[in-house]
Protein backbone atom coordinates (compact mmCIF):
# COMPACT_ATOMS: atom_id res chain seq x y z
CA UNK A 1 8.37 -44.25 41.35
CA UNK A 2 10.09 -44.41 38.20
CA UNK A 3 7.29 -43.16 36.09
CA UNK A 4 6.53 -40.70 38.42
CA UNK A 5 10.26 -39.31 38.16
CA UNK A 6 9.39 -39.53 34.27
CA UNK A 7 6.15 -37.84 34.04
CA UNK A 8 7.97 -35.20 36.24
CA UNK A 9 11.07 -34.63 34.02
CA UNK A 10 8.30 -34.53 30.70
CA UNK A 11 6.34 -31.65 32.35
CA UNK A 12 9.49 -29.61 33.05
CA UNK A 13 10.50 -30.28 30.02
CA UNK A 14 7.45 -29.15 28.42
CA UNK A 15 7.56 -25.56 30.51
CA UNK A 16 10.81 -24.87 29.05
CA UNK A 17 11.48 -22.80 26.62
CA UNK A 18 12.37 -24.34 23.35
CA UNK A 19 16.27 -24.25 22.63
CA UNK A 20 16.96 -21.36 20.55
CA UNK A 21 17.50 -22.78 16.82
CA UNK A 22 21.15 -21.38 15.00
CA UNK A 23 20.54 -19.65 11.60
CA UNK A 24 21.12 -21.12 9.18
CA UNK A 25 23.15 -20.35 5.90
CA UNK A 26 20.05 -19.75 3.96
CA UNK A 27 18.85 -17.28 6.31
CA UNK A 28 22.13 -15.68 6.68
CA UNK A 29 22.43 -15.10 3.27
CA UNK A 30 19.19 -14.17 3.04
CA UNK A 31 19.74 -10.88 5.37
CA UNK A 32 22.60 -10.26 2.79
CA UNK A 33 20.61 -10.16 0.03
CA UNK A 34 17.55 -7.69 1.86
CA UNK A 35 20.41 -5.69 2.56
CA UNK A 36 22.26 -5.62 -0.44
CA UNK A 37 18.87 -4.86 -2.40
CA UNK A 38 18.26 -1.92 0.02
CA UNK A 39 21.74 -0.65 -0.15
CA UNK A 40 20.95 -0.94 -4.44
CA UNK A 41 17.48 0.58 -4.17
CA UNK A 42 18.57 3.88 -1.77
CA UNK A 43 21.41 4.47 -4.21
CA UNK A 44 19.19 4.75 -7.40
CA UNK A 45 15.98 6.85 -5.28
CA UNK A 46 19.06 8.79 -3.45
CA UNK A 47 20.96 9.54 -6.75
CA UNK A 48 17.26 10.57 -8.68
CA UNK A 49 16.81 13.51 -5.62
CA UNK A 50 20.42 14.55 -6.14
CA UNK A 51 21.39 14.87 -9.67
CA UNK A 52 21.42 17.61 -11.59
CA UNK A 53 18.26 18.17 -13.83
CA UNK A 54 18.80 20.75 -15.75
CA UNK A 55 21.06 19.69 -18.45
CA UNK A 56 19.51 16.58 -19.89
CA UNK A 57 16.37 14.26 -20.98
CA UNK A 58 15.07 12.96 -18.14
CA UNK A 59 15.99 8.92 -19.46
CA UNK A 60 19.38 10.20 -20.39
CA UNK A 61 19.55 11.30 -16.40
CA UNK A 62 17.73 8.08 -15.34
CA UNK A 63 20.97 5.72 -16.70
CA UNK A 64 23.11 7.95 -15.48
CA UNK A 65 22.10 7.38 -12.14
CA UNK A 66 21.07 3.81 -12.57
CA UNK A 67 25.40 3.57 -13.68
CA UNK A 68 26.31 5.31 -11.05
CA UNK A 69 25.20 2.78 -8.87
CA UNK A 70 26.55 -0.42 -10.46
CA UNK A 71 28.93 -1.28 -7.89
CA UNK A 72 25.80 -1.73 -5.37
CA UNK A 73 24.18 -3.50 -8.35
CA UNK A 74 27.29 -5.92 -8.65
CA UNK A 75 27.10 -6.78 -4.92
CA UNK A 76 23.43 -7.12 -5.13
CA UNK A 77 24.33 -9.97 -8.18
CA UNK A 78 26.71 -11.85 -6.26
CA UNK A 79 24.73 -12.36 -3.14
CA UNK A 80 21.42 -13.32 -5.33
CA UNK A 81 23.64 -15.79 -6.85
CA UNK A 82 24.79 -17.10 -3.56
CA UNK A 83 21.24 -17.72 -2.21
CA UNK A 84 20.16 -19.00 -5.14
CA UNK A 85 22.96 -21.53 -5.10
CA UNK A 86 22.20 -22.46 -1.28
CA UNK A 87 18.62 -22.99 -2.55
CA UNK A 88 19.52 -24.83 -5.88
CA UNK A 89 22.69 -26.30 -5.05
CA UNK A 90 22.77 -29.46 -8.57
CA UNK A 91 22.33 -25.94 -10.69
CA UNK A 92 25.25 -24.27 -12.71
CA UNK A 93 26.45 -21.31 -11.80
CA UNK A 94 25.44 -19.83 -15.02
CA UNK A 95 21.98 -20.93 -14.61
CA UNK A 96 22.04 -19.09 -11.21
CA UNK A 97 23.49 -15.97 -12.43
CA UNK A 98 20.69 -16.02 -15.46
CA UNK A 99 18.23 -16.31 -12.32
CA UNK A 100 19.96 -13.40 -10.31
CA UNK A 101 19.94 -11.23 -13.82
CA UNK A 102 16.23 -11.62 -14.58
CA UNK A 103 15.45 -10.95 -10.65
CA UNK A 104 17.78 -7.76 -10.52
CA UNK A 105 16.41 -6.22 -14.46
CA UNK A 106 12.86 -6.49 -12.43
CA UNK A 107 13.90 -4.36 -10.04
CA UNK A 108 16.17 -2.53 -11.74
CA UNK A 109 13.33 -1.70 -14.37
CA UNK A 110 10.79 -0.54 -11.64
CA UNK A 111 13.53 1.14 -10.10
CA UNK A 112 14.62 3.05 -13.11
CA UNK A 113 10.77 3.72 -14.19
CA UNK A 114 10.73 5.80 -10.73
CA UNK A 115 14.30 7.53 -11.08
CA UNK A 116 12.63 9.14 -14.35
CA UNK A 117 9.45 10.13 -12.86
CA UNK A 118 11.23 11.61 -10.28
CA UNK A 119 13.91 13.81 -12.32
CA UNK A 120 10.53 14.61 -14.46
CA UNK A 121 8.75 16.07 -11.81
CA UNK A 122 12.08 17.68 -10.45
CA UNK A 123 12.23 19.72 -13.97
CA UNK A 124 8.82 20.37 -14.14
CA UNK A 125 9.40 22.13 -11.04
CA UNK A 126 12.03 23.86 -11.84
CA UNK A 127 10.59 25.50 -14.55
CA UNK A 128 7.52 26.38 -12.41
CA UNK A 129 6.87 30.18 -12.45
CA UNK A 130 6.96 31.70 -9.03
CA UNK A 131 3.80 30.76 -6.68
CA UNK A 132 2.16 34.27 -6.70
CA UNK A 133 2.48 36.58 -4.29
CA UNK A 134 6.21 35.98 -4.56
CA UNK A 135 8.53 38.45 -6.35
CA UNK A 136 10.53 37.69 -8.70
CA UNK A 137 14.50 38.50 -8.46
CA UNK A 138 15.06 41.93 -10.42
CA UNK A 139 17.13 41.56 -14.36
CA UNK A 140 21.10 42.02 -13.85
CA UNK A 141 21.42 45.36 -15.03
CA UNK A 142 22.50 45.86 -18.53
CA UNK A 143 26.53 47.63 -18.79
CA UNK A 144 26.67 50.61 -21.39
């Protein structure tokens, strides 16, 4: 009877669904980082669509926006060097933040490479003549 009982309690146990396992810190950070690299990446392609094009080189504009988004960048840094810590907790925090520089100047470089060719095509548009069959706004009269 007793092994009956047992066999019994093993195949319910079996058609249950497995307990649901907690996150852990890893993965918890993990979401922070995704989103803090997201939050980095929409602020440089965001600030590329939005500056003004006109008055500079196209690299000049490109740092420009990349700076204008260093306070993303900074929160970006922190959480990289949190993970990394979870992940590589004997290593100095210098060694991690060396890690979390080298991983956000990768992205930051692609990043960046876009931001210019982005404001490039923006001013090459710009200085498009009109698409014919368009006509163009008459001079400003000239005072006597």
């Amino acid at each position: 009877m007793k092994t009956g009982l047992i066999f019994a309690l093993l195949a319910l146990a079996a058609c249950s669904p497995p307990a649901q396992r907690a996150s852990t810190e890893g993965e918890a950070q993990q979401k922070r980082l995704d989103r803090a690299t997201k939050e980095y990446s929409d602020c440089i392609t965001r600030g590329a669509k939005e500056i003004d094009v006109k008055a500079d080189a196209a690299g000049t504009l490109g740092d420009r926006v990349v700076l204008a988004c260093k306070p993303l960048r900074n929160a970006l840094m922190a959480d990289v060097i949190a993970f990394h810590q979870i992940g590589h907790p004997k290593f100095s925090i210098d060694r991690s933040k060396a890690v979390a520089e080298a991983s956000i100047a990768t992205i930051e470089d692609d990043l960046r490479q876009q931001t210019v060719v982005t404001i490039v095509n923006r001013q090459t548009a710009s200085e498009a003549p009109p698409a014919a069959g368009t006509v163009p706004a008459p001079a400003p009269a000239k005072a006597d």
